[in-house]
Protein backbone atom coordinates (compact mmCIF):
# COMPACT_ATOMS: atom_id res chain seq x y z
CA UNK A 1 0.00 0.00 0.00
CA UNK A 2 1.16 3.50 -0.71
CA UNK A 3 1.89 5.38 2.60
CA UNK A 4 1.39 8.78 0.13
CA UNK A 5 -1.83 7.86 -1.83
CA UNK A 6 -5.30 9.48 -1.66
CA UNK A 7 -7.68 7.85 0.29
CA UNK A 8 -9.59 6.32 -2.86
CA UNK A 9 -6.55 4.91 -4.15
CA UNK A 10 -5.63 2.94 -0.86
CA UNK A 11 -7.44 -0.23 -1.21
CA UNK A 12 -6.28 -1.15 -4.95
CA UNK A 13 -4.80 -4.78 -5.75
CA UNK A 14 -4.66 -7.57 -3.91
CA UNK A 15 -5.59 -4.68 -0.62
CA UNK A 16 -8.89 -4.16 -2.77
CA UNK A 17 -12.17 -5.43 -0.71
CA UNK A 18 -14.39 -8.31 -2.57
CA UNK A 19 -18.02 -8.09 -2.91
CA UNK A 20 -18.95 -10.81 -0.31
CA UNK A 21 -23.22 -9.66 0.34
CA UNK A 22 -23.70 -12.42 -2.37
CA UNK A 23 -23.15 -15.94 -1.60
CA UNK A 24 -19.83 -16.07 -2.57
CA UNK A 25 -19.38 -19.66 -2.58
CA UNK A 26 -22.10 -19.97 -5.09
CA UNK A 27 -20.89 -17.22 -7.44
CA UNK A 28 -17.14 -18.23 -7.44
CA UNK A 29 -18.12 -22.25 -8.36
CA UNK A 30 -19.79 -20.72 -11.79
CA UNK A 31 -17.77 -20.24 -14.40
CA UNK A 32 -18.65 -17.75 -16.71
CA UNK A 33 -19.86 -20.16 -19.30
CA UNK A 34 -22.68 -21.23 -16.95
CA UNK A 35 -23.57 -18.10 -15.86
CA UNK A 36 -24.10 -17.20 -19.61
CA UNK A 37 -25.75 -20.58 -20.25
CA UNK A 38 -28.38 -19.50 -17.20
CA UNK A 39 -28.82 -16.29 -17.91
CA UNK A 40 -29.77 -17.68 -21.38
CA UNK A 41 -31.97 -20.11 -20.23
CA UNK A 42 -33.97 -17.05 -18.32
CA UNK A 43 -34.01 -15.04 -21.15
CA UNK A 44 -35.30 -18.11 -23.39
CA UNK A 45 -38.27 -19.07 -20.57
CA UNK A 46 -39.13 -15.11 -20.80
CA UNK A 47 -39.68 -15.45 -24.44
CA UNK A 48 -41.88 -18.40 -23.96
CA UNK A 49 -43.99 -17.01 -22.04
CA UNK A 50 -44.20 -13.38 -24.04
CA UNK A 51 -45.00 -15.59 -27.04
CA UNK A 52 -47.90 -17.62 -25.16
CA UNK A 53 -49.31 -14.40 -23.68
CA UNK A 54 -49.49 -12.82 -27.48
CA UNK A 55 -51.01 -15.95 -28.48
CA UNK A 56 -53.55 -16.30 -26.10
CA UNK A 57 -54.36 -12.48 -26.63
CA UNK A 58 -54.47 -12.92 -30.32
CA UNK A 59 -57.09 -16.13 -29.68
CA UNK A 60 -59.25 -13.72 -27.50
CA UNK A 61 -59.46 -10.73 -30.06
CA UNK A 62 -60.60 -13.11 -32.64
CA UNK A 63 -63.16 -14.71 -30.08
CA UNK A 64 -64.54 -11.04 -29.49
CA UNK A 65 -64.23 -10.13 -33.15
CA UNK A 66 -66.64 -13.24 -34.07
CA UNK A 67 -68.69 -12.62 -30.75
CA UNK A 68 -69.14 -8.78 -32.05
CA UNK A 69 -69.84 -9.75 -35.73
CA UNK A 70 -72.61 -12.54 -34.46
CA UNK A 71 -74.34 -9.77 -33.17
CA UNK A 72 -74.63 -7.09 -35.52
């Protein structure tokens, strides 16, 4: 450490403090081609269900379209 740095520059290198709030046994067994494979997999289930949502509201548009058009 240098006796003559400002006080933001103390804690650099191997002085510098590690993020520890998250499990950090959890976080440092990943490597970073899992977390990218799970933050994929997220990502992919999120798209799944945006698609089902716009096909169920697409279904239901049509239902009140007919429903609508029965009745005039």
């Amino acid at each position: 450490m240098d006796p003559y740095a400002k006080p933001g520059e103390r804690k650099v290198g191997e002085h510098r403090p590690r993020i520890e709030h998250v499990a950090p046994e959890k976080t440092r067994q990943k490597n970073r081609q899992q977390r990218q494979a799970e933050k994929q997999q997220v990502a992919a289930e999120r798209r799944a269900i945006k698609k089902s949502a716009r096909r169920h509201l697409q279904r239901q548009l049509l239902r009140d379209l007919d429903a609508t058009e029965a009745n005039d």
